[in-house]
PDB file of N, CA and C in Angstrom:
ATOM      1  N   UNK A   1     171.796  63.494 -22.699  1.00  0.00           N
ATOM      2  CA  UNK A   1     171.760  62.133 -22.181  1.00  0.00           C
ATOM      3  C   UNK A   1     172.163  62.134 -20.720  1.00  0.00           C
ATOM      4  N   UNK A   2     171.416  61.321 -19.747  1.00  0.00           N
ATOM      5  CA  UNK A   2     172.184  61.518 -19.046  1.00  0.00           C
ATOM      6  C   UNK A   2     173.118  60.059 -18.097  1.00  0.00           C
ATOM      7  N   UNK A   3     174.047  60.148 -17.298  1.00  0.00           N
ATOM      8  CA  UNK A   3     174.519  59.173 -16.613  1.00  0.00           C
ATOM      9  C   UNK A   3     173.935  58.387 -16.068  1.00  0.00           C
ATOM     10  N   UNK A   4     172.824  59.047 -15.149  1.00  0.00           N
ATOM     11  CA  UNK A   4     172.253  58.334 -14.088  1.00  0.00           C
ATOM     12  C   UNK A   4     171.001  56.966 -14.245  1.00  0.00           C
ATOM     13  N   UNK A   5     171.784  55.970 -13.685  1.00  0.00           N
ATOM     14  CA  UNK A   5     171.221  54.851 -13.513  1.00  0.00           C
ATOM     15  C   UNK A   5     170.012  54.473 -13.080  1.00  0.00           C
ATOM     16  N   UNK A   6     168.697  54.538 -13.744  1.00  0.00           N
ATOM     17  CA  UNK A   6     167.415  54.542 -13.440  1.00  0.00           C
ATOM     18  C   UNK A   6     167.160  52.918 -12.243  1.00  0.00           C
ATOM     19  N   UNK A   7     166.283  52.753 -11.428  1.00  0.00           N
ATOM     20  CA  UNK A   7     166.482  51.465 -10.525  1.00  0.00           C
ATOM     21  C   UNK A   7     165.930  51.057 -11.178  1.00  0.00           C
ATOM     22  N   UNK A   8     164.808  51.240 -12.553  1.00  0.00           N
ATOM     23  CA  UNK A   8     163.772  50.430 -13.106  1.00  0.00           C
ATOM     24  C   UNK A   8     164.987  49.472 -13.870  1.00  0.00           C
ATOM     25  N   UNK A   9     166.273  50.107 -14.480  1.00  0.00           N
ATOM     26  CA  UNK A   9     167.215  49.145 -15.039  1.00  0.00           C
ATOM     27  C   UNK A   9     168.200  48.437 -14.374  1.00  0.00           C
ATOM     28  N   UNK A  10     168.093  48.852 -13.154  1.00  0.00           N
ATOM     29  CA  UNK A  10     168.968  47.833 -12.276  1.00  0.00           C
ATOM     30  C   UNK A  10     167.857  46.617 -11.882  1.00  0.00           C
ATOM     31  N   UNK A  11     166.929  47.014 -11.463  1.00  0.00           N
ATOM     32  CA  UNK A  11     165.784  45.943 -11.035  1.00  0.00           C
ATOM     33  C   UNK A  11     165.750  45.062 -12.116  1.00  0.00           C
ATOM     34  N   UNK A  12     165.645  45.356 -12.735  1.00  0.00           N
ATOM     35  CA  UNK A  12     165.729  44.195 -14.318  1.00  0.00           C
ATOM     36  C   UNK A  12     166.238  43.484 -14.562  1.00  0.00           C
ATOM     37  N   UNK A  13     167.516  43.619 -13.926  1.00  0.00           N
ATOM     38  CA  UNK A  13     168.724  42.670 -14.290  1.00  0.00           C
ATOM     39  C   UNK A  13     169.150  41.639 -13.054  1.00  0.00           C
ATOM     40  N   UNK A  14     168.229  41.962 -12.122  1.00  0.00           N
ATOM     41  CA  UNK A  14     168.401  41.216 -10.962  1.00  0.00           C
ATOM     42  C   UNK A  14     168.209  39.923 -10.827  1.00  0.00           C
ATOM     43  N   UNK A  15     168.942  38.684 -10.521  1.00  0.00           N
ATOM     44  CA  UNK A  15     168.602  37.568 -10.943  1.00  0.00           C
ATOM     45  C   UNK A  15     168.833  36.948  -9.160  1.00  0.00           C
ATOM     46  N   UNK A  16     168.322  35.671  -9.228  1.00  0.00           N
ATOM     47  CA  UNK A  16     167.849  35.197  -7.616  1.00  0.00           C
ATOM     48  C   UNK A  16     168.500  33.969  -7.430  1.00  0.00           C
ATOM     49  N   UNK A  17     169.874  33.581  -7.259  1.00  0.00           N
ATOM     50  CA  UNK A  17     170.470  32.500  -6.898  1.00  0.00           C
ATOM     51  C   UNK A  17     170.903  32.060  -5.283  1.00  0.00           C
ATOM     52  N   UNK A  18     170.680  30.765  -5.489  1.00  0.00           N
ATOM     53  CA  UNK A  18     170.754  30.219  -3.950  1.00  0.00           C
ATOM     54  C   UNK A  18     169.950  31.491  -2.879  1.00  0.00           C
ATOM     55  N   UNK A  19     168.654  31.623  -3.491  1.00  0.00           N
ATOM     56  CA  UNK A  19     167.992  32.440  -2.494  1.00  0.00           C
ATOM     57  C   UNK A  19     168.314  33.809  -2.127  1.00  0.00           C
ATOM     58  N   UNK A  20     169.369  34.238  -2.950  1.00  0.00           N
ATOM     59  CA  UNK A  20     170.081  36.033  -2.713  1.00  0.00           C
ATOM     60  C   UNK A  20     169.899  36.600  -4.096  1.00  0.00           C
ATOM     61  N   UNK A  21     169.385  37.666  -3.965  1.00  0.00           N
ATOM     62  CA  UNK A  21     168.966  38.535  -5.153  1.00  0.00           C
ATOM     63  C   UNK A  21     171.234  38.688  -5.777  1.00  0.00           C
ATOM     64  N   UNK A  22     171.052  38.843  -7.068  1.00  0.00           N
ATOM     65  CA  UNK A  22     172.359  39.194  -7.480  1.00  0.00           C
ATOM     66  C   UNK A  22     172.534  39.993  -8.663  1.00  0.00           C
ATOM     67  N   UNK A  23     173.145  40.071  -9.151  1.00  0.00           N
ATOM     68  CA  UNK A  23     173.760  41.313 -10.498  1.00  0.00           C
ATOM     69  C   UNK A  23     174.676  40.245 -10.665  1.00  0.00           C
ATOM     70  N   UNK A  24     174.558  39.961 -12.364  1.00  0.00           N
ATOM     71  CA  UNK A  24     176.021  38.945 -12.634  1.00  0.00           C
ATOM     72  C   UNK A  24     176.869  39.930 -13.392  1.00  0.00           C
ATOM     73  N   UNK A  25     178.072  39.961 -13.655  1.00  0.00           N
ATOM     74  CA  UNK A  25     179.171  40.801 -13.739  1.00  0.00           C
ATOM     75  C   UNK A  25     178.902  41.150 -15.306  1.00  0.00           C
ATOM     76  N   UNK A  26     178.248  40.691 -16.411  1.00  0.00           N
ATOM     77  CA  UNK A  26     178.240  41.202 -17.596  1.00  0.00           C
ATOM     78  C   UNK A  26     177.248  42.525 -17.486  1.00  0.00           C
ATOM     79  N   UNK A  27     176.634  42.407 -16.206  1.00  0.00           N
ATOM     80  CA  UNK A  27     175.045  43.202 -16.026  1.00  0.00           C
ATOM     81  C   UNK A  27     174.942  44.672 -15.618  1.00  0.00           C
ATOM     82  N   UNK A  28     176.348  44.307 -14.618  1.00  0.00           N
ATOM     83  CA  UNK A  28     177.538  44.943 -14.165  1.00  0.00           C
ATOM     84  C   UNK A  28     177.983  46.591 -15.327  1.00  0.00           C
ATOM     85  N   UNK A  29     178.828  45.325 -15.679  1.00  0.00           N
ATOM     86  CA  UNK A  29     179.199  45.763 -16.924  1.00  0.00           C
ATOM     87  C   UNK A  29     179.187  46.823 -17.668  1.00  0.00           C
ATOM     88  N   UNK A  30     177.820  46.399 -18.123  1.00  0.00           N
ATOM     89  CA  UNK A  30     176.917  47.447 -19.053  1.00  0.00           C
ATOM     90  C   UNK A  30     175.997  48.386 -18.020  1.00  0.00           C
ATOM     91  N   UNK A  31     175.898  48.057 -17.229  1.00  0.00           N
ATOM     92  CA  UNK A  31     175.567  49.656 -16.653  1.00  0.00           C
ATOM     93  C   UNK A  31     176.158  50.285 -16.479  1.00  0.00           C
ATOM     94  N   UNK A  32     177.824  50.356 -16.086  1.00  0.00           N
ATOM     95  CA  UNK A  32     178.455  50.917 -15.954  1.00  0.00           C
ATOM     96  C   UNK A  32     179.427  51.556 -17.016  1.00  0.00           C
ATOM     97  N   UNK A  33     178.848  51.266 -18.484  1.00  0.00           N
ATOM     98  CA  UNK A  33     179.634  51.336 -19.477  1.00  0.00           C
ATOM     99  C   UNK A  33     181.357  50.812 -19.759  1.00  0.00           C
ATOM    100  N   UNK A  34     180.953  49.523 -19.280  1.00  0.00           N
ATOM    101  CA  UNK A  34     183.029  49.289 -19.156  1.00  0.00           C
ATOM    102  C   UNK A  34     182.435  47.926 -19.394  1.00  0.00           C
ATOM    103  N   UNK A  35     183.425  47.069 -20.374  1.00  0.00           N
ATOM    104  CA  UNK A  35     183.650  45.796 -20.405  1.00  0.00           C
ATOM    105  C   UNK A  35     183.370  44.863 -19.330  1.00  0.00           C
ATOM    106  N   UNK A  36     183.013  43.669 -19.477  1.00  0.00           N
ATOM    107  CA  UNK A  36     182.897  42.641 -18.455  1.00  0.00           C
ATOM    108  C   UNK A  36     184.496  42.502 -17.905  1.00  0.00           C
ATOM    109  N   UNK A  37     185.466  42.479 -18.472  1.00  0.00           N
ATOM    110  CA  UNK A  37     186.934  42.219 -18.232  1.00  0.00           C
ATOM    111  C   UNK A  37     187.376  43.441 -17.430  1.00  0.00           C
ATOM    112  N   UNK A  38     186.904  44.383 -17.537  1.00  0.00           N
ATOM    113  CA  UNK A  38     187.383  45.828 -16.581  1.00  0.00           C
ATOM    114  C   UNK A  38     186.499  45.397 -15.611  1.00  0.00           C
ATOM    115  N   UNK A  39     185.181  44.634 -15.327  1.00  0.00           N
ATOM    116  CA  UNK A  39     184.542  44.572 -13.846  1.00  0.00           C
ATOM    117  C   UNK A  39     185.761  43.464 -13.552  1.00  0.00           C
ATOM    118  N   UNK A  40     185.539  42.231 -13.750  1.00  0.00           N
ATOM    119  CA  UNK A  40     186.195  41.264 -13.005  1.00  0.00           C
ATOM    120  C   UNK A  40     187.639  41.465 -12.851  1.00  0.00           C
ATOM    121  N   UNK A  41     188.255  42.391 -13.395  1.00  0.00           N
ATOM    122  CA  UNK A  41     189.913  43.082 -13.274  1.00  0.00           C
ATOM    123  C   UNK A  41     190.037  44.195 -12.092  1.00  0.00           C
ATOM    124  N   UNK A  42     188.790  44.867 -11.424  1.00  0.00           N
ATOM    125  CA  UNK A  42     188.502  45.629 -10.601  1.00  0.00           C
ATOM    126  C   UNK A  42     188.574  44.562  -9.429  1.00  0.00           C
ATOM    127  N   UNK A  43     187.673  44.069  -9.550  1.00  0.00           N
ATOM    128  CA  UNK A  43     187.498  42.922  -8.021  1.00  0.00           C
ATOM    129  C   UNK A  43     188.640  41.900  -7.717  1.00  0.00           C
ATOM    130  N   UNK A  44     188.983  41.719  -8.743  1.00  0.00           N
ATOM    131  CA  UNK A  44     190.868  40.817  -8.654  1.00  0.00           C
ATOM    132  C   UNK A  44     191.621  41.369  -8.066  1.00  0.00           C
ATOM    133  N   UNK A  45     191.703  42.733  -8.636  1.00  0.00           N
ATOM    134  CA  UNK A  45     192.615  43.563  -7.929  1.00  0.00           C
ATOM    135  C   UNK A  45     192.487  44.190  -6.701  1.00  0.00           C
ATOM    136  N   UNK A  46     191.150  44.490  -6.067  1.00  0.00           N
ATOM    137  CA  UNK A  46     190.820  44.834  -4.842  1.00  0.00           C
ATOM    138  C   UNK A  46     189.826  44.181  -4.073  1.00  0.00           C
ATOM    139  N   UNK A  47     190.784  42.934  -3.815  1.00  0.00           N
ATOM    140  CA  UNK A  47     189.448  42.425  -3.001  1.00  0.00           C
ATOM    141  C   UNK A  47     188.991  42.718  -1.799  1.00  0.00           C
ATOM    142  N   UNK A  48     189.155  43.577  -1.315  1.00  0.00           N
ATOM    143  CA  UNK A  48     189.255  43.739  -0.125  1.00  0.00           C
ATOM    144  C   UNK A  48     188.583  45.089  -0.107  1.00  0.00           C
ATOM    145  N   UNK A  49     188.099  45.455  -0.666  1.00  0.00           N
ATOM    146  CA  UNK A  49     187.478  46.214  -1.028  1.00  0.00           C
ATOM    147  C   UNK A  49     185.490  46.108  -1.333  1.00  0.00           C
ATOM    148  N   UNK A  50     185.628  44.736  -1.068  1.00  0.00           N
ATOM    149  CA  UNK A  50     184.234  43.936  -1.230  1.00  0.00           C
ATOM    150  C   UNK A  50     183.945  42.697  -0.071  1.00  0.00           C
ATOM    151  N   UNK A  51     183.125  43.072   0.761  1.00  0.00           N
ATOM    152  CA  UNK A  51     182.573  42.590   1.743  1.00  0.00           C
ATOM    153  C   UNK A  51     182.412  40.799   1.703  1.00  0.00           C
ATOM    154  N   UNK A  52     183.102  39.863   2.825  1.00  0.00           N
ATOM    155  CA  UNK A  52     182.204  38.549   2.278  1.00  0.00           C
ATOM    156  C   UNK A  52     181.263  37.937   1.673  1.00  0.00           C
ATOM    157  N   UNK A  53     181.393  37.310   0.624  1.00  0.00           N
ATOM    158  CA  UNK A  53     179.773  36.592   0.563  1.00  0.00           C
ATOM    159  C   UNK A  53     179.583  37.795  -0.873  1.00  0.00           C
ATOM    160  N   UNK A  54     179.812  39.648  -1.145  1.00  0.00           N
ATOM    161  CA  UNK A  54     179.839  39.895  -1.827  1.00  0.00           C
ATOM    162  C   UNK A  54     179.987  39.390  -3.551  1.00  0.00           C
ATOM    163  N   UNK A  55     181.257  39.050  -3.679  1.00  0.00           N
ATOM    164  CA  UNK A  55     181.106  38.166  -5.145  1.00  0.00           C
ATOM    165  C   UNK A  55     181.250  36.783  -4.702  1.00  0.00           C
ATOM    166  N   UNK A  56     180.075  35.663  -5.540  1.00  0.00           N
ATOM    167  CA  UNK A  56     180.276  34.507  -5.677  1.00  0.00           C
ATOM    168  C   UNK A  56     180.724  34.100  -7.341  1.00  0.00           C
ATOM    169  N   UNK A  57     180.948  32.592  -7.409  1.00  0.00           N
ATOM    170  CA  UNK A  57     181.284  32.258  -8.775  1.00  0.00           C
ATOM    171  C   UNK A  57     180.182  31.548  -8.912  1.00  0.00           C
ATOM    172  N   UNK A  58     179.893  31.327 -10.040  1.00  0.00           N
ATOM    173  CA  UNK A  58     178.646  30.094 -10.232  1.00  0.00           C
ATOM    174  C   UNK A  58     178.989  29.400 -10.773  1.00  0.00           C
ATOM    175  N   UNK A  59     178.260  28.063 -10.211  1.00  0.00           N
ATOM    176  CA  UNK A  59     178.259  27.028 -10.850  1.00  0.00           C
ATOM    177  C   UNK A  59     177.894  26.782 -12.428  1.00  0.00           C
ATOM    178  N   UNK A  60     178.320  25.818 -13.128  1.00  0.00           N
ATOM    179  CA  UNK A  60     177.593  25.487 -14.739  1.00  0.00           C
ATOM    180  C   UNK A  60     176.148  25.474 -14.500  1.00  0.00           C
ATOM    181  N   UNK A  61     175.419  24.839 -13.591  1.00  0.00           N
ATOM    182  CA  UNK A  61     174.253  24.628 -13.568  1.00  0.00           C
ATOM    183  C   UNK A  61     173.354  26.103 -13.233  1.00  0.00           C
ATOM    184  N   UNK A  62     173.674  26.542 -11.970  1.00  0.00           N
ATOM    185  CA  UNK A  62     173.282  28.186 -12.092  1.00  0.00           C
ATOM    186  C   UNK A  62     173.681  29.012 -13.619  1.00  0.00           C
ATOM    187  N   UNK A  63     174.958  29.050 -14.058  1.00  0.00           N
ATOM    188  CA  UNK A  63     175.131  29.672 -15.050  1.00  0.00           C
ATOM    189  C   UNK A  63     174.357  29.693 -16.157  1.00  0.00           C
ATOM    190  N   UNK A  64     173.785  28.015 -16.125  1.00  0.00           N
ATOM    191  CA  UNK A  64     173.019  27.672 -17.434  1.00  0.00           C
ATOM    192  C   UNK A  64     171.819  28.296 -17.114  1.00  0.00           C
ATOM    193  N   UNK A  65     171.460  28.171 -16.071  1.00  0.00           N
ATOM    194  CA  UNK A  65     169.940  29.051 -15.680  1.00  0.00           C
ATOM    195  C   UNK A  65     169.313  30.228 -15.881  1.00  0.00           C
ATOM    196  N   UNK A  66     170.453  30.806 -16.625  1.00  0.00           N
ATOM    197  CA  UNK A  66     170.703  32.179 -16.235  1.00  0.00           C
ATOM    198  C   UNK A  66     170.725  32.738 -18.322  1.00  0.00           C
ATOM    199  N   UNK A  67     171.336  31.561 -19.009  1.00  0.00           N
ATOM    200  CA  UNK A  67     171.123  31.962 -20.761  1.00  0.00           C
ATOM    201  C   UNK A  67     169.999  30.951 -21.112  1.00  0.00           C
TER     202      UNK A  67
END
């Protein structure tokens, strides 16, 4: 098996809010084999470590767009 992250499965998961291509953190997640709670516990803890504008939150209405 191997690790490496094919782009055909990152491209897939790419979703297009307020006009910027994005990865939402469950999408995250599972590519990376780690819980949604280990991504958003990573970026809490180092934010600074992630460029402006990098993570947004979404709104209910984006969110709903999105299930």
């Amino acid at each position: 098996m191997s690790n490496v992250i094919s782009f055909e499965e990152v491209e897939k998961r790419v979703c297009v809010i307020r006009e910027q291509q994005m990865l939402i953190d469950r999408d995250v997640a599972e590519l990376y084999g780690v819980e949604t709670k280990d991504i958003n516990r990573a970026v809490k803890n180092n934010p600074d470590k992630f460029p402006d504008g990098y993570i947004v939150s979404l709104n209910k209405k984006e969110w709903d767009s999105l299930t």
